[in-house]
Protein backbone atom coordinates (compact mmCIF):
# COMPACT_ATOMS: atom_id res chain seq x y z
CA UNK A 1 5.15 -9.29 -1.09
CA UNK A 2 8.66 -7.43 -0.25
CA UNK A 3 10.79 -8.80 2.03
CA UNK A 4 13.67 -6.57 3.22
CA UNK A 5 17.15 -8.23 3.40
CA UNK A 6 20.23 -5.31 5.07
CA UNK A 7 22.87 -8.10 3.23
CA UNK A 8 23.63 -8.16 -0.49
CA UNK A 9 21.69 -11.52 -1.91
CA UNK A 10 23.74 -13.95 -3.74
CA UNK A 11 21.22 -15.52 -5.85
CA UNK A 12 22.89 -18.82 -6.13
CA UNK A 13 22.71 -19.73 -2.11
CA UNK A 14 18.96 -18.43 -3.03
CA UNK A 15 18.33 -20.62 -5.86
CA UNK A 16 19.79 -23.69 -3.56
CA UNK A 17 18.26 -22.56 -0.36
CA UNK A 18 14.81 -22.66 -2.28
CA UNK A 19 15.73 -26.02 -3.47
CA UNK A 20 16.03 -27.45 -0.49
CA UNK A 21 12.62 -26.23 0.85
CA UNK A 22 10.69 -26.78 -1.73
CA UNK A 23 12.21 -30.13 -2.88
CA UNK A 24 9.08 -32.05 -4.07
CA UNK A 25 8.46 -28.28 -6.06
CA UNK A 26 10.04 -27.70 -9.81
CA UNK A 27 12.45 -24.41 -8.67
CA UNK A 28 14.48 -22.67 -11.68
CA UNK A 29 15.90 -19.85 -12.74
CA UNK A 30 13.74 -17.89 -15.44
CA UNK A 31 15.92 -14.94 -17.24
CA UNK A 32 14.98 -12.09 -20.10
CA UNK A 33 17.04 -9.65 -21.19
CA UNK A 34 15.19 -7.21 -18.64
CA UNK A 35 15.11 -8.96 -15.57
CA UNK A 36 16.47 -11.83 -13.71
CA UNK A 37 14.13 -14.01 -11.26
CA UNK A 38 13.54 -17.58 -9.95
CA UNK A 39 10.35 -19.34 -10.28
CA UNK A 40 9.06 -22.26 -7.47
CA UNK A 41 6.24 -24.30 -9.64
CA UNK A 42 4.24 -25.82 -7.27
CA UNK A 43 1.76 -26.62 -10.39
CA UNK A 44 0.99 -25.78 -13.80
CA UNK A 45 -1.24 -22.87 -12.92
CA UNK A 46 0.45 -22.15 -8.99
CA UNK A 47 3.85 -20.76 -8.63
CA UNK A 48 5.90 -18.13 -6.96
CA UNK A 49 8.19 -15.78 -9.28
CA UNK A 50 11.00 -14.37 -7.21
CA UNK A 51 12.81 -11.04 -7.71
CA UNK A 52 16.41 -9.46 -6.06
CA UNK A 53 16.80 -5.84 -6.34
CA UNK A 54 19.87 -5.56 -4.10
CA UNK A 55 18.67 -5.77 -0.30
CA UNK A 56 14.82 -6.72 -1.36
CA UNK A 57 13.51 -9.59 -2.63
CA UNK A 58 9.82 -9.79 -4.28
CA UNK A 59 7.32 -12.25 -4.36
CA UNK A 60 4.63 -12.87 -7.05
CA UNK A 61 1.93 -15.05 -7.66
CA UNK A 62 2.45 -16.32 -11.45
CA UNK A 63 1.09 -18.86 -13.42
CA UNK A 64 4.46 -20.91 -14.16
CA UNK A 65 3.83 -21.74 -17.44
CA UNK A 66 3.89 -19.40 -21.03
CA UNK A 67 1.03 -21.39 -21.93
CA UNK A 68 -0.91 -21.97 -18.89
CA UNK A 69 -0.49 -17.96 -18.33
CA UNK A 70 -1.87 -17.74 -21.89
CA UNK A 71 -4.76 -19.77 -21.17
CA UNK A 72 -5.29 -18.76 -17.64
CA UNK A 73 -5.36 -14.78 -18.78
CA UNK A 74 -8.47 -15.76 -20.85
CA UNK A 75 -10.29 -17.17 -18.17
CA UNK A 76 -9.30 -14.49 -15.45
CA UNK A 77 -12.99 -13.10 -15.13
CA UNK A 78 -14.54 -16.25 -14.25
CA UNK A 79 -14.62 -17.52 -11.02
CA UNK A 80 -14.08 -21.09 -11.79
CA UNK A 81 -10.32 -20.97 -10.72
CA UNK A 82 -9.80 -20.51 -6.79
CA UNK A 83 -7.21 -18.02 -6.58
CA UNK A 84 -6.42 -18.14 -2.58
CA UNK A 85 -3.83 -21.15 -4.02
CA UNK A 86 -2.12 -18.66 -5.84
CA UNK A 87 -2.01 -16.63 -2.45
CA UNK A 88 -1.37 -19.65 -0.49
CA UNK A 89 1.44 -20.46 -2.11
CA UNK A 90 2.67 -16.94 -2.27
CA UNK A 91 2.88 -16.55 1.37
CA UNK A 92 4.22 -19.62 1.85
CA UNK A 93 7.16 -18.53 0.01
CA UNK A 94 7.52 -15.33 1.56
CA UNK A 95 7.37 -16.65 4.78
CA UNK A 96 10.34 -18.88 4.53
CA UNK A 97 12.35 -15.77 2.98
CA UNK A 98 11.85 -13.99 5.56
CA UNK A 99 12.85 -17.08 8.39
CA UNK A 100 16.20 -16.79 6.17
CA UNK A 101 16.75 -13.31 6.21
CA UNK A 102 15.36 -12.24 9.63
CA UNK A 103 13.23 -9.27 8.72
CA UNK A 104 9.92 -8.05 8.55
CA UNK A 105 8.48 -7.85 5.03
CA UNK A 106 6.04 -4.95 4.11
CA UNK A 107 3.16 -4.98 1.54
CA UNK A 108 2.57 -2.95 -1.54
């Protein structure tokens, strides 16, 4: 999910903001060399990776874990794992992003 900001994001009132909703939630910064993001762990296998791109933050579903995502990308055709968690989660997140930033958030 996208959600549409028309102010510059300062990822460190994000990173705190995020904290403080989510406090009983592991919430970290996660950076490579090619992109910059902040993960909310909810669990080992449900979390929320977060994305700024100037005035847009993303939302993804994403295992939280290098080896849980490992593990979890073998598995992916079974049905074992409920997945609306992931999804849950997901829009939970998105939904307090956009209470911050005021705007509508679109879907791709």
């Amino acid at each position: 999910m996208i959600v549409q900001t028309t102010n510059s994001l300062n990822t460190k009132d994000l990173l705190q903001s995020l904290k403080s909703q989510f406090p009983n939630y592991s919430v970290y910064r996660f950076d490579t060399k090619f992109q910059k993001s902040i993960v909310v762990r909810k669990s080992a296998i449900v979390g929320a990776q977060i994305t700024v791109h100037e005035n847009e933050i993303m939302v993804d579903a994403c295992y939280p874990n290098i080896f849980i995502s490992s593990l979890m990308s073998l598995l992916t055709a079974s049905t074992i794992f409920p997945f609306n968690s992931w999804r849950n989660f997901e829009s939970k997140v998105t939904n307090f992003l956009r209470s911050i930033y005021n705007q509508q958030d679109s879907f791709q």
